[in-house]
C-alpha atoms as a PDB file:
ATOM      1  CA  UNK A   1       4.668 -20.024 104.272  1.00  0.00           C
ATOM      2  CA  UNK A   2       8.263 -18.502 103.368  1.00  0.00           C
ATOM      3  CA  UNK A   3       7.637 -19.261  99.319  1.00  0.00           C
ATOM      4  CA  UNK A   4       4.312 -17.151  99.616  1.00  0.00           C
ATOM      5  CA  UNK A   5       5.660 -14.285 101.091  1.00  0.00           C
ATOM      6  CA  UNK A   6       8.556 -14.476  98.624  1.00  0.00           C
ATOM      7  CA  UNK A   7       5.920 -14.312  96.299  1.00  0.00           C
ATOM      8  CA  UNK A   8       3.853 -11.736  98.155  1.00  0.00           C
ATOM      9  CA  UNK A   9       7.222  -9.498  97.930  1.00  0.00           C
ATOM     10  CA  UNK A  10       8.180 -10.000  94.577  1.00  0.00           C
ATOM     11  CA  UNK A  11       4.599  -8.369  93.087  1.00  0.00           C
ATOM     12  CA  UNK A  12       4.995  -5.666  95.756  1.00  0.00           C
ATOM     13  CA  UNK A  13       8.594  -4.489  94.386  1.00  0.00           C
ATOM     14  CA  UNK A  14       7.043  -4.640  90.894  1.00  0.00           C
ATOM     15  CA  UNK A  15       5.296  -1.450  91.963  1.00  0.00           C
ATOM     16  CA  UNK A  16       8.683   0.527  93.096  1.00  0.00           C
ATOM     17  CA  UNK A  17      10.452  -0.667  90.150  1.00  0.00           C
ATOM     18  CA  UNK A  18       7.798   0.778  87.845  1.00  0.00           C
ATOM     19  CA  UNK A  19       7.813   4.529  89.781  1.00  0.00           C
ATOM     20  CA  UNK A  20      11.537   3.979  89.018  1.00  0.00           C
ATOM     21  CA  UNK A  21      11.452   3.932  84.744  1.00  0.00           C
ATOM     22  CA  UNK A  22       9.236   7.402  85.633  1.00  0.00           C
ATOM     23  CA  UNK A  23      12.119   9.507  85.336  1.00  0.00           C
ATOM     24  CA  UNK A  24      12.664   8.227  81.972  1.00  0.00           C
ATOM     25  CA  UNK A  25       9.091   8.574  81.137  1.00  0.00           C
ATOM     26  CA  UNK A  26       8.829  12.117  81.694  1.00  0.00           C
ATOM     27  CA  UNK A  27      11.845  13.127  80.376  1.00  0.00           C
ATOM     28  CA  UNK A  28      11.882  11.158  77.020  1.00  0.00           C
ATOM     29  CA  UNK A  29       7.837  11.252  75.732  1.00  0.00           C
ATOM     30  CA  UNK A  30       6.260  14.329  78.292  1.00  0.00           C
ATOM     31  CA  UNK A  31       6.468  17.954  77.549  1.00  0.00           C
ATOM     32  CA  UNK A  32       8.479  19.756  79.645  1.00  0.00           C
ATOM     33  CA  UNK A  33       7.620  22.454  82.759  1.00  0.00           C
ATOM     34  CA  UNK A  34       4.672  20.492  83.538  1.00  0.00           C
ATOM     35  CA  UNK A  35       5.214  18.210  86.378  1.00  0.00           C
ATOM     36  CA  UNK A  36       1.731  18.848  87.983  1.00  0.00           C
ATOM     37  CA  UNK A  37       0.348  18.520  84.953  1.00  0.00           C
ATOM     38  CA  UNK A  38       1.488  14.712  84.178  1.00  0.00           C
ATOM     39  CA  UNK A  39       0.965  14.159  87.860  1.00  0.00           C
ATOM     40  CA  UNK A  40      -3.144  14.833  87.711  1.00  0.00           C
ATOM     41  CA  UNK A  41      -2.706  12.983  84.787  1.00  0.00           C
ATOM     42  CA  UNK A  42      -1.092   9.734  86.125  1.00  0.00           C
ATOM     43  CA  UNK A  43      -3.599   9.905  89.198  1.00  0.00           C
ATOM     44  CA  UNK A  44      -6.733  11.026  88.412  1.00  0.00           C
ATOM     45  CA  UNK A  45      -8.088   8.775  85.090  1.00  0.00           C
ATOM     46  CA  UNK A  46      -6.738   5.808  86.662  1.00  0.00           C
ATOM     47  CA  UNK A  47      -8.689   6.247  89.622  1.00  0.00           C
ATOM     48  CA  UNK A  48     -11.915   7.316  87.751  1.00  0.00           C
ATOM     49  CA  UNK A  49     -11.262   3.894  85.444  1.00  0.00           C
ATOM     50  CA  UNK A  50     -10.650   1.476  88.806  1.00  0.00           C
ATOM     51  CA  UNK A  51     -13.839   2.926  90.681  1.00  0.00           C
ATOM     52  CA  UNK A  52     -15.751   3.007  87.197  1.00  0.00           C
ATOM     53  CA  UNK A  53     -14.636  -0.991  86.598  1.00  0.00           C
ATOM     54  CA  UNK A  54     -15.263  -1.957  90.447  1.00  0.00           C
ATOM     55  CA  UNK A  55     -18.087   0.032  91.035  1.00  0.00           C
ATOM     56  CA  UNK A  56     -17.711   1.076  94.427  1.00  0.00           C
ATOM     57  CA  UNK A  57     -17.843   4.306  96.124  1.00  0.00           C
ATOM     58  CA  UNK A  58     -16.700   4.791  99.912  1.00  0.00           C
ATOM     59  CA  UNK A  59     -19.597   4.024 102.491  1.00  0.00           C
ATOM     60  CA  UNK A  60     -19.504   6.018 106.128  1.00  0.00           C
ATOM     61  CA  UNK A  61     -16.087   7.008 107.407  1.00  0.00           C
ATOM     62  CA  UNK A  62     -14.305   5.891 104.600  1.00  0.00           C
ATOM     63  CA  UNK A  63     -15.592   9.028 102.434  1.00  0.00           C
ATOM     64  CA  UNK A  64     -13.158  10.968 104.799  1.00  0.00           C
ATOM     65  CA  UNK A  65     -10.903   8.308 104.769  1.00  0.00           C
ATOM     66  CA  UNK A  66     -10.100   8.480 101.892  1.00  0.00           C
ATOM     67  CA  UNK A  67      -9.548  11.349 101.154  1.00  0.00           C
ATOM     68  CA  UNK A  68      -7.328  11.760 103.885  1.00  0.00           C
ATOM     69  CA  UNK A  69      -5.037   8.558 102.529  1.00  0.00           C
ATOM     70  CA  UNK A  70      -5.586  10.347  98.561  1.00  0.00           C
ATOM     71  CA  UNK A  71      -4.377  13.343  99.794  1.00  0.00           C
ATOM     72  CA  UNK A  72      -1.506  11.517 101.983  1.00  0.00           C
ATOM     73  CA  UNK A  73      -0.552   9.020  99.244  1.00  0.00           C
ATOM     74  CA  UNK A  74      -1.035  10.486  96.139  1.00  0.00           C
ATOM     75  CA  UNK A  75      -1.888  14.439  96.220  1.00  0.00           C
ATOM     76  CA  UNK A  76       0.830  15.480  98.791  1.00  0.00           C
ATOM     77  CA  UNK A  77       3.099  13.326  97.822  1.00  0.00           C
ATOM     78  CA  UNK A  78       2.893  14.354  94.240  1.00  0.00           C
ATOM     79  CA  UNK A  79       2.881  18.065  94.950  1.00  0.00           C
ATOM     80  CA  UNK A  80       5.788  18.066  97.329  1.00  0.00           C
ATOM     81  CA  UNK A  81       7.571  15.636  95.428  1.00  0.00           C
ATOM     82  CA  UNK A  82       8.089  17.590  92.299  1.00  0.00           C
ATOM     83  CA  UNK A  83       8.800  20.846  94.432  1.00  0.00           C
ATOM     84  CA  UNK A  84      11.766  18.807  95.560  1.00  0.00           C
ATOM     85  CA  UNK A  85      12.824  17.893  92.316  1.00  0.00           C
ATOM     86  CA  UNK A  86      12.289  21.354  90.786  1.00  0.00           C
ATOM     87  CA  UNK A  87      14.653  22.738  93.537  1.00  0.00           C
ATOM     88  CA  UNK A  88      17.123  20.081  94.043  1.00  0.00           C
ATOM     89  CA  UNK A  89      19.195  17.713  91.898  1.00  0.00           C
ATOM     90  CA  UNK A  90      17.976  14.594  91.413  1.00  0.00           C
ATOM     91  CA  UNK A  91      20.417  12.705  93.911  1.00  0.00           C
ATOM     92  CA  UNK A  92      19.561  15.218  97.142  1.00  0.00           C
ATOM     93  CA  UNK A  93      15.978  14.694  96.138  1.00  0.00           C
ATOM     94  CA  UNK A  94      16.183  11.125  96.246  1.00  0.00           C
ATOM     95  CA  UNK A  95      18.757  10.204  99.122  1.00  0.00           C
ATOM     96  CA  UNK A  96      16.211  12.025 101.862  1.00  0.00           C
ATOM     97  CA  UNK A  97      13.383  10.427 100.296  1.00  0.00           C
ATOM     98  CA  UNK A  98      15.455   7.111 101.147  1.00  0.00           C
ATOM     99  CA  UNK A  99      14.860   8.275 104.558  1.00  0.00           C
ATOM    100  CA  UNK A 100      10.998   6.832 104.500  1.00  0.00           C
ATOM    101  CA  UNK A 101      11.413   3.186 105.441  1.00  0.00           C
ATOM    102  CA  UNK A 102      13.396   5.068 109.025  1.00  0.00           C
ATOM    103  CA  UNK A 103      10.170   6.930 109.394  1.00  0.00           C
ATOM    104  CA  UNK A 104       7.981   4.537 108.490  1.00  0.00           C
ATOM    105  CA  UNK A 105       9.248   1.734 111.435  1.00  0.00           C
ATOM    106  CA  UNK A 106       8.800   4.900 113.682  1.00  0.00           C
ATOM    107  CA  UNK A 107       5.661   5.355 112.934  1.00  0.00           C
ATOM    108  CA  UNK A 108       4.550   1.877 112.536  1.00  0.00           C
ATOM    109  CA  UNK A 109       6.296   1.628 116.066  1.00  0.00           C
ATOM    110  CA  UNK A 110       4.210   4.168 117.841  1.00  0.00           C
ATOM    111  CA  UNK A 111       0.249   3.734 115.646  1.00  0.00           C
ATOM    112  CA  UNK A 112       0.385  -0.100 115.001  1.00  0.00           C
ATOM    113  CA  UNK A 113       3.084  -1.465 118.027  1.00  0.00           C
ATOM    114  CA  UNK A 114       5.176  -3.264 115.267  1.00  0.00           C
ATOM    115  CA  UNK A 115       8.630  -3.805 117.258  1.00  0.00           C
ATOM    116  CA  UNK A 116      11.292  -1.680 116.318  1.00  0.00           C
ATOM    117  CA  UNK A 117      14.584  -4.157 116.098  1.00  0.00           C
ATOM    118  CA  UNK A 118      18.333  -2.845 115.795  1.00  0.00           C
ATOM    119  CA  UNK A 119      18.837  -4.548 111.909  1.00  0.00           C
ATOM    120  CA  UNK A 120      15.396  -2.534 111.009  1.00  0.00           C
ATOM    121  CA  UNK A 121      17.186   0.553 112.179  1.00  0.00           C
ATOM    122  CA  UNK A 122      20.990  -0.548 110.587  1.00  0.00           C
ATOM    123  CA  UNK A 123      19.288  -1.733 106.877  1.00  0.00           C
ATOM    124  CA  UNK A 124      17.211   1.896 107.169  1.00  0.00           C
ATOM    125  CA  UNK A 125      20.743   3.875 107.762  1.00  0.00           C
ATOM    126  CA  UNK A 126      22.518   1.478 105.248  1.00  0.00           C
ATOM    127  CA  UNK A 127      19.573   2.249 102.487  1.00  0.00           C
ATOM    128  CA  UNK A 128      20.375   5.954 103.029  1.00  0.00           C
ATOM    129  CA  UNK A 129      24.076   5.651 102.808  1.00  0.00           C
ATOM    130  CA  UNK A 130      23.488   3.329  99.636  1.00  0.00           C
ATOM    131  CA  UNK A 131      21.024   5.479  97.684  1.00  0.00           C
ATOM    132  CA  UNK A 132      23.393   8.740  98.332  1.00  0.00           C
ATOM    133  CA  UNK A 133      26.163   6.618  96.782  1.00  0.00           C
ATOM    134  CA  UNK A 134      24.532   5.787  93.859  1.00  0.00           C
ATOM    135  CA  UNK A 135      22.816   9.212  92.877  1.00  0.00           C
ATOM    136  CA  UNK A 136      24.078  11.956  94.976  1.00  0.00           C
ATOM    137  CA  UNK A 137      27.045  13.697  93.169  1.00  0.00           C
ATOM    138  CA  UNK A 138      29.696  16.018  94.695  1.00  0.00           C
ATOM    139  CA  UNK A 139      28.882  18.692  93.342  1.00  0.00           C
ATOM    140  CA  UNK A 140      24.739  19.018  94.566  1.00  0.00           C
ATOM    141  CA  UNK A 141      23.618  22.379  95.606  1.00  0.00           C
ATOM    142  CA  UNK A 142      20.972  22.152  98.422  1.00  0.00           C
ATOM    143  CA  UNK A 143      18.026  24.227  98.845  1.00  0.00           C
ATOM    144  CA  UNK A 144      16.173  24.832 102.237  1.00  0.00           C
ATOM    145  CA  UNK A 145      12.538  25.093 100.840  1.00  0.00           C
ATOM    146  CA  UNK A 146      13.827  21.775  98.541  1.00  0.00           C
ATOM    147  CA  UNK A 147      15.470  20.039 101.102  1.00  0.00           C
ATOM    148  CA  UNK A 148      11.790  20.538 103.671  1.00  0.00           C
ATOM    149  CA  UNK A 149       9.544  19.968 100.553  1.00  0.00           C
ATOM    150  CA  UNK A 150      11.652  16.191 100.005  1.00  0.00           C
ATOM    151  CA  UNK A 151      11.757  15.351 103.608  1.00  0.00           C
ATOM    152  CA  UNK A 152       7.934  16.528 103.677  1.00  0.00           C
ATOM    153  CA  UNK A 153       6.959  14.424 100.732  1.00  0.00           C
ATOM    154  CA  UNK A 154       8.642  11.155 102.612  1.00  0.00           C
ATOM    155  CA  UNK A 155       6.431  12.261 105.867  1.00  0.00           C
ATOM    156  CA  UNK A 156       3.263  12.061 104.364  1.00  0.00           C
ATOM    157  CA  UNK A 157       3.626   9.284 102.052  1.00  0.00           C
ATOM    158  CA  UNK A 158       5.044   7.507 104.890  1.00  0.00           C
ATOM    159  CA  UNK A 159       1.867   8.534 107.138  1.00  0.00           C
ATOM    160  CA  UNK A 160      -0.120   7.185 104.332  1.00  0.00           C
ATOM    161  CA  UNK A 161       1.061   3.664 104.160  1.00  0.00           C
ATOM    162  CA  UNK A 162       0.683   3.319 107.907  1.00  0.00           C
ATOM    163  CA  UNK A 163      -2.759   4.461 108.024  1.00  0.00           C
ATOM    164  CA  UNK A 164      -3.825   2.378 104.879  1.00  0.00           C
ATOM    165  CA  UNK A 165      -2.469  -0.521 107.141  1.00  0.00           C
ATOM    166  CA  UNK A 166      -4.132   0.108 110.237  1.00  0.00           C
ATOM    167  CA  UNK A 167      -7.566   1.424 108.115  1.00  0.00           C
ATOM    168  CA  UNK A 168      -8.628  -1.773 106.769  1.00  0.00           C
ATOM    169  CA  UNK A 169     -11.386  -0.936 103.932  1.00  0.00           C
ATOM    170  CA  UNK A 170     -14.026  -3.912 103.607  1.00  0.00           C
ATOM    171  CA  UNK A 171     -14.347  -2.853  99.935  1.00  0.00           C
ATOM    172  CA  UNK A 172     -11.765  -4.836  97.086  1.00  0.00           C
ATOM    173  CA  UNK A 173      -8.382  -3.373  96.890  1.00  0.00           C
ATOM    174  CA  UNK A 174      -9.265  -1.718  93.291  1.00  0.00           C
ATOM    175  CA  UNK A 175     -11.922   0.060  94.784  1.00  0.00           C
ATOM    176  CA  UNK A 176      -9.918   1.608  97.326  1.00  0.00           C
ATOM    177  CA  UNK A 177      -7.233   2.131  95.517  1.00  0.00           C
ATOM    178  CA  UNK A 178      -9.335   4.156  93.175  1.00  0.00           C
ATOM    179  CA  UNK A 179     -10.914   6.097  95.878  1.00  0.00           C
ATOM    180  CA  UNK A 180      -6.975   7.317  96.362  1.00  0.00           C
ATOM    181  CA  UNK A 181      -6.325   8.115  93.393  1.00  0.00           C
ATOM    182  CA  UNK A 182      -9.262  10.317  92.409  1.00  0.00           C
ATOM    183  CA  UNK A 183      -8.858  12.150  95.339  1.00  0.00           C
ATOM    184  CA  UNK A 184      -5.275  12.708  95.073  1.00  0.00           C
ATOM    185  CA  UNK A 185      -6.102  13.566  91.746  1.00  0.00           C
ATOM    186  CA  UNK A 186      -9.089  16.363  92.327  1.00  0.00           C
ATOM    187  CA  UNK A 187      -6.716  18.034  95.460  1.00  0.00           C
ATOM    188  CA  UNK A 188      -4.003  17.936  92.816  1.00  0.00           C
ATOM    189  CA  UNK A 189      -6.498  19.280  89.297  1.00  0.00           C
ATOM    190  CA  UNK A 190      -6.410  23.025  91.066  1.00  0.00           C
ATOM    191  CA  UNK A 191      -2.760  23.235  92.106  1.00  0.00           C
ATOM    192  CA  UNK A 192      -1.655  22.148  88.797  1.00  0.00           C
ATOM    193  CA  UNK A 193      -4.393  25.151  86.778  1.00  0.00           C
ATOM    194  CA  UNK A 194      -3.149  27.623  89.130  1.00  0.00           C
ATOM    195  CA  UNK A 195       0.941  26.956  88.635  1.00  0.00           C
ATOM    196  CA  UNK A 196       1.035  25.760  85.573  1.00  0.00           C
ATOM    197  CA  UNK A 197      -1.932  26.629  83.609  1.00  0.00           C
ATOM    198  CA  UNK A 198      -3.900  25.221  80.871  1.00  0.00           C
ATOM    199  CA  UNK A 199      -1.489  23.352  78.211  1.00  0.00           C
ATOM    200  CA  UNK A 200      -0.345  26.153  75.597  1.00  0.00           C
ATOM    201  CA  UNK A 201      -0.580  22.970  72.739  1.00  0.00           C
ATOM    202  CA  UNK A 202      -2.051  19.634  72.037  1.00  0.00           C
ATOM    203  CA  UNK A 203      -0.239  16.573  73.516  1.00  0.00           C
ATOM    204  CA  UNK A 204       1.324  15.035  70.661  1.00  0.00           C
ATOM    205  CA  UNK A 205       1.215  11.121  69.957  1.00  0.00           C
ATOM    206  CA  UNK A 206       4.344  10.276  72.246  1.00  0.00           C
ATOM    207  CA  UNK A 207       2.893  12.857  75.267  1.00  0.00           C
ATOM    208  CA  UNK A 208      -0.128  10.683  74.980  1.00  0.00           C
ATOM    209  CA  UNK A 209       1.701   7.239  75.157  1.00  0.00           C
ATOM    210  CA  UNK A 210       3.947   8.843  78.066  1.00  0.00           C
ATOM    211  CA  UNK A 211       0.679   9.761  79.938  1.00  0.00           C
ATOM    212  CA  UNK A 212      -0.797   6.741  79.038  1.00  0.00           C
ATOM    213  CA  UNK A 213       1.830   4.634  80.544  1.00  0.00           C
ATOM    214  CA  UNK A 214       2.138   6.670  83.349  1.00  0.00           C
ATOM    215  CA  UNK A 215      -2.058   5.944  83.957  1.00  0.00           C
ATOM    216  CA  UNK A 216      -2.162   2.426  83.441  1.00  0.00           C
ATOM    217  CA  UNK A 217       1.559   1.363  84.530  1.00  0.00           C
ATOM    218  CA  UNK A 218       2.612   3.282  86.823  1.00  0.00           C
ATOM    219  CA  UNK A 219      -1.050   4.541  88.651  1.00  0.00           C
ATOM    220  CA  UNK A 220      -3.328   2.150  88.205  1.00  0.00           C
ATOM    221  CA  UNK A 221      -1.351  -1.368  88.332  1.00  0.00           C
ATOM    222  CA  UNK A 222       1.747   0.197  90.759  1.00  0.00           C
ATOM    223  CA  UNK A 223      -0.490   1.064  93.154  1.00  0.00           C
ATOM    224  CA  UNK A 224      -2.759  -1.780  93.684  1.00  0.00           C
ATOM    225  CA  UNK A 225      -0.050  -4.323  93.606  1.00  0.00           C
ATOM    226  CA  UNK A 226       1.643  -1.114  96.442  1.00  0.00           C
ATOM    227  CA  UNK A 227      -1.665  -0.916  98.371  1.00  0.00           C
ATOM    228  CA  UNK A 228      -1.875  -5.151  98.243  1.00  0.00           C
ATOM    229  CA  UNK A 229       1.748  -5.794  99.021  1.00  0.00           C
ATOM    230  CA  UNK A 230       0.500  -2.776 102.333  1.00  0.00           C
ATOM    231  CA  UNK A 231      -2.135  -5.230 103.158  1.00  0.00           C
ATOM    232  CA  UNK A 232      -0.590  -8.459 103.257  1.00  0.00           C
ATOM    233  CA  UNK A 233       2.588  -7.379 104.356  1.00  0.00           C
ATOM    234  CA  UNK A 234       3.958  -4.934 107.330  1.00  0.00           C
ATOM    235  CA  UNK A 235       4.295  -1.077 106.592  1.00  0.00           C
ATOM    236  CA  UNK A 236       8.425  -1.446 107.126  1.00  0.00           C
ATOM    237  CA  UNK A 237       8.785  -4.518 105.224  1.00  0.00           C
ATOM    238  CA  UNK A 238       6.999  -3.081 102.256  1.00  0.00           C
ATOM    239  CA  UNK A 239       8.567   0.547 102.404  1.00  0.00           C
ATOM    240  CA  UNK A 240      12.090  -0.786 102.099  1.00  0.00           C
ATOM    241  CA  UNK A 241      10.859  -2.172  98.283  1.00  0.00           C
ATOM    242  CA  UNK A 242      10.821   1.586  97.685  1.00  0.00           C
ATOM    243  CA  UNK A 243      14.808   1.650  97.415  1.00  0.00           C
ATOM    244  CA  UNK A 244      14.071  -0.221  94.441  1.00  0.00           C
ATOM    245  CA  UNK A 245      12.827   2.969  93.004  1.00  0.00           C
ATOM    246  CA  UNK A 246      16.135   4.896  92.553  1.00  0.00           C
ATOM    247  CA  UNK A 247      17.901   1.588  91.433  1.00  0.00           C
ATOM    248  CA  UNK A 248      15.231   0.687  88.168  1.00  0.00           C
ATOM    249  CA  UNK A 249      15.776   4.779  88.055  1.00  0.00           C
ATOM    250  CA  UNK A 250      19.943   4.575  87.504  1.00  0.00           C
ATOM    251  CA  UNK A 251      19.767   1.568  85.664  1.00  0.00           C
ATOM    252  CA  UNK A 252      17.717   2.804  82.754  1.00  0.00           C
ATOM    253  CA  UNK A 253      19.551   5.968  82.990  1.00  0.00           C
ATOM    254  CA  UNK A 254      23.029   3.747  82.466  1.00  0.00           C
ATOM    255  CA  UNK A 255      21.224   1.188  79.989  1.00  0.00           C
ATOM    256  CA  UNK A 256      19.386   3.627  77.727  1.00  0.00           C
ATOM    257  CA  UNK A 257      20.456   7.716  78.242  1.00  0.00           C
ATOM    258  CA  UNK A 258      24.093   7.088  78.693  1.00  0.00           C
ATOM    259  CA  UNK A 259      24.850   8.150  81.843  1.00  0.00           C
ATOM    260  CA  UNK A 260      27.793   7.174  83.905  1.00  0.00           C
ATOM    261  CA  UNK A 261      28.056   4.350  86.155  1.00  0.00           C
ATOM    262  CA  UNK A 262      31.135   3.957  87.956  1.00  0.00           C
ATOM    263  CA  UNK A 263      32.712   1.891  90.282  1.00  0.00           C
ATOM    264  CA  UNK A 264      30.736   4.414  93.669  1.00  0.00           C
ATOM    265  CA  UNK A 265      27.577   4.049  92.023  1.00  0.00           C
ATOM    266  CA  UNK A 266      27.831  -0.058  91.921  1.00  0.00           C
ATOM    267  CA  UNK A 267      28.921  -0.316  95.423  1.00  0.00           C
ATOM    268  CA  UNK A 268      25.768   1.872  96.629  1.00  0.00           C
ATOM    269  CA  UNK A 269      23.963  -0.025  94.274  1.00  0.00           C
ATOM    270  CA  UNK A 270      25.346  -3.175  96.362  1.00  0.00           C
ATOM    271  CA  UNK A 271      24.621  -1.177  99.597  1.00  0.00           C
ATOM    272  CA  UNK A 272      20.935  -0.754  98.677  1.00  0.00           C
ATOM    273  CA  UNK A 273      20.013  -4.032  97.701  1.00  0.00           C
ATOM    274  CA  UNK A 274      21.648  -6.018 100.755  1.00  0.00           C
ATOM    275  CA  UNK A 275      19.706  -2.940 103.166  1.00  0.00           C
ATOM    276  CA  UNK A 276      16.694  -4.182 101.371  1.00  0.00           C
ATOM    277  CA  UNK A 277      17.545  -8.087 102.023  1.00  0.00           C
ATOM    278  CA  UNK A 278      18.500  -7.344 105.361  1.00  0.00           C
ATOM    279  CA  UNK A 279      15.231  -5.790 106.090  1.00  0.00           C
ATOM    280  CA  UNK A 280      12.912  -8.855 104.687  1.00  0.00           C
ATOM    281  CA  UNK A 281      14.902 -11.019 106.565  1.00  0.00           C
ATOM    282  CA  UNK A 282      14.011  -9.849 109.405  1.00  0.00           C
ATOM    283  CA  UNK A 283      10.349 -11.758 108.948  1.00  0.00           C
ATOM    284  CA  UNK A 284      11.395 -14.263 106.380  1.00  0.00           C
ATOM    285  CA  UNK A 285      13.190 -17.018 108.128  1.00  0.00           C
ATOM    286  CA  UNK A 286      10.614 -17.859 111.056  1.00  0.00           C
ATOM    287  CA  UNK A 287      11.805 -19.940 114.224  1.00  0.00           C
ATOM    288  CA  UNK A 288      10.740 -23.157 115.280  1.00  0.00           C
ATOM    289  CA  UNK A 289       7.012 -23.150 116.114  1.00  0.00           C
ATOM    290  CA  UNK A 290       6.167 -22.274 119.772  1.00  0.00           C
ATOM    291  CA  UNK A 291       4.866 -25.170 121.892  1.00  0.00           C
ATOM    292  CA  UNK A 292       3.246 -25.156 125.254  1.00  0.00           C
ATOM    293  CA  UNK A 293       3.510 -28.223 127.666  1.00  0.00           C
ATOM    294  CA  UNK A 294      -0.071 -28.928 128.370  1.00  0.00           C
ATOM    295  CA  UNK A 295      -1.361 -28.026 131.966  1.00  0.00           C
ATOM    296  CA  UNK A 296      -2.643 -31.171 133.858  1.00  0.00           C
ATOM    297  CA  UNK A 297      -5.827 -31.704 132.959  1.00  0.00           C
ATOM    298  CA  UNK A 298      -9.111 -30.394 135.028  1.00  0.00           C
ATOM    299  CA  UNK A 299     -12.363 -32.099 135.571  1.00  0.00           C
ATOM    300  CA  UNK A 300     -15.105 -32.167 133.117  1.00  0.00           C
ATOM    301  CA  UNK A 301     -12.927 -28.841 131.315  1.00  0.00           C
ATOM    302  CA  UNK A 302     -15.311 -26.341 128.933  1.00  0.00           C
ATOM    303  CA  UNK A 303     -14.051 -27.099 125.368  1.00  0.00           C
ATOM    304  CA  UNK A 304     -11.518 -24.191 123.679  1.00  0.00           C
ATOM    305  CA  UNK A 305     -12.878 -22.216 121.518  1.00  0.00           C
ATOM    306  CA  UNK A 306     -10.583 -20.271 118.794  1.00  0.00           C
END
């Protein structure tokens, strides 16, 4: 039914808009020059809490599995994503991550033979366009090793959600999402000792709440409601919510830090959010239902099974 998937959508883009106040996050309550640092953080006791509370471990293939989606998901994506922001401004890094819904209809195209339409392709260019209006500024430097680590973090996450959709775990969806985020975690725990190093302080009390919310918010809830919304809906129609990231990001930024907002950054705002309508229209208004003239009856037929 149309008002289920409605609904089905609306608690998926509650995980994008929640990676979207993470800007804010980090920069107002987490100490600074330690992205990998906040990232083991956000992935690593969340997953260790889901698998503790479900109490499931992976059985068979999924052991490798799952560490393969971790890694895709959460411990690449992480790693690569805060090399990109580290070397780029903020908008470059985020207009070609807006490239990931493109890649992900490719990809869905090719592993799982989802049909790749013409308004998939236009709302995917039009998300770009709209996400470069509203962050990118005119005067952003680029950076080649930036530049390959952004468009390298929207290839493997978007590798990720198409193999968590065509690997189907049997176990709940808070068991596997745990299983992803402790092993995104434990691939991330080295990278982060040997780059950053140990902490040189104690987290104070609003480090702790940042991490926390980070943990609970934006790991452990985000991602199931992500990894449902993966399940129940397809990989493109889900990976277009992510737009909503930058958005939630630029709003806050305008509402609570200040920043400008002018009259470019409403119109991509505008641009992004009819890309993202576009694209869930392209399932949410279903034709008439498909009927079949009966064939003229046999003699003494076998009954249909379903």
């Amino acid at each position: 039914m149309l008002s289920n998937r409605v609904g089905i959508l609306l608690l998926t883009a509650l995980a994008p808009a929640v990676w979207g106040t993470t800007y804010l996050v980090t920069t107002e309550l987490l100490p600074p020059g330690r992205p990998l640092l906040a990232a083991v953080v956000r992935a690593l006791p969340a997953g260790l809490a889901l698998v503790a509370v479900t109490r499931r471990l992976p059985q068979g293939v999924w052991w490798w599995r799952a560490l393969v989606l971790g890694a895709l998901n959460i411990g690449g994506f992480f790693a690569l994503l805060f090399v990109a922001a580290y070397r780029l401004p903020g908008g470059v890094a985020a207009t070609v991550g807006a490239i990931q819904p493109l890649l992900v209809a490719l990809l869905s195209a090719g592993l799982l033979g989802e049909r790749l339409s013409p308004r998939t392709l236009i709302a995917a260019v039009a998300g770009v366009a709209g996400v470069s209006l509203l962050v990118l500024r005119a005067e952003a430097r680029l950076d080649a090793l930036g530049v390959a680590a952004a468009v390298g973090g929207a290839v493997v996450m978007a590798a990720g959600i198409v193999l968590s959709k065509r690997w189907v775990s049997p176990a709940p969806l808070l068991a596997t999402t745990g299983w992803q985020l402790v092993a995104g975690g434990l691939l991330l725990l080295p990278v982060a000792l040997f780059a950053e190093g140990l902490p040189p302080a104690a987290p104070t009390a609003a480090n702790l709440a940042g991490y926390a919310y980070l943990a609970v918010i934006g790991s452990a809830l985000a991602y199931s409601l992500w990894f449902r919304g993966i399940r129940l809906l397809s990989p493109t129609d889900a990976t277009f919510l992510g737009l909503l990231s930058p958005l939630v990001a630029t709003a806050l930024g305008w509402l609570i830090l200040d920043q400008e907002l002018g009259v470019v950054q409403g119109f991509g705002a505008l641009v992004v959010l009819v890309s993202l309508v576009v694209a869930q229209l392209r399932r949410g208004t279903p034709g008439p239902a498909r009927t079949e003239r009966p064939a003229p009856k046999a003699p003494d037929p076998e009954p249909a099974t379903r």
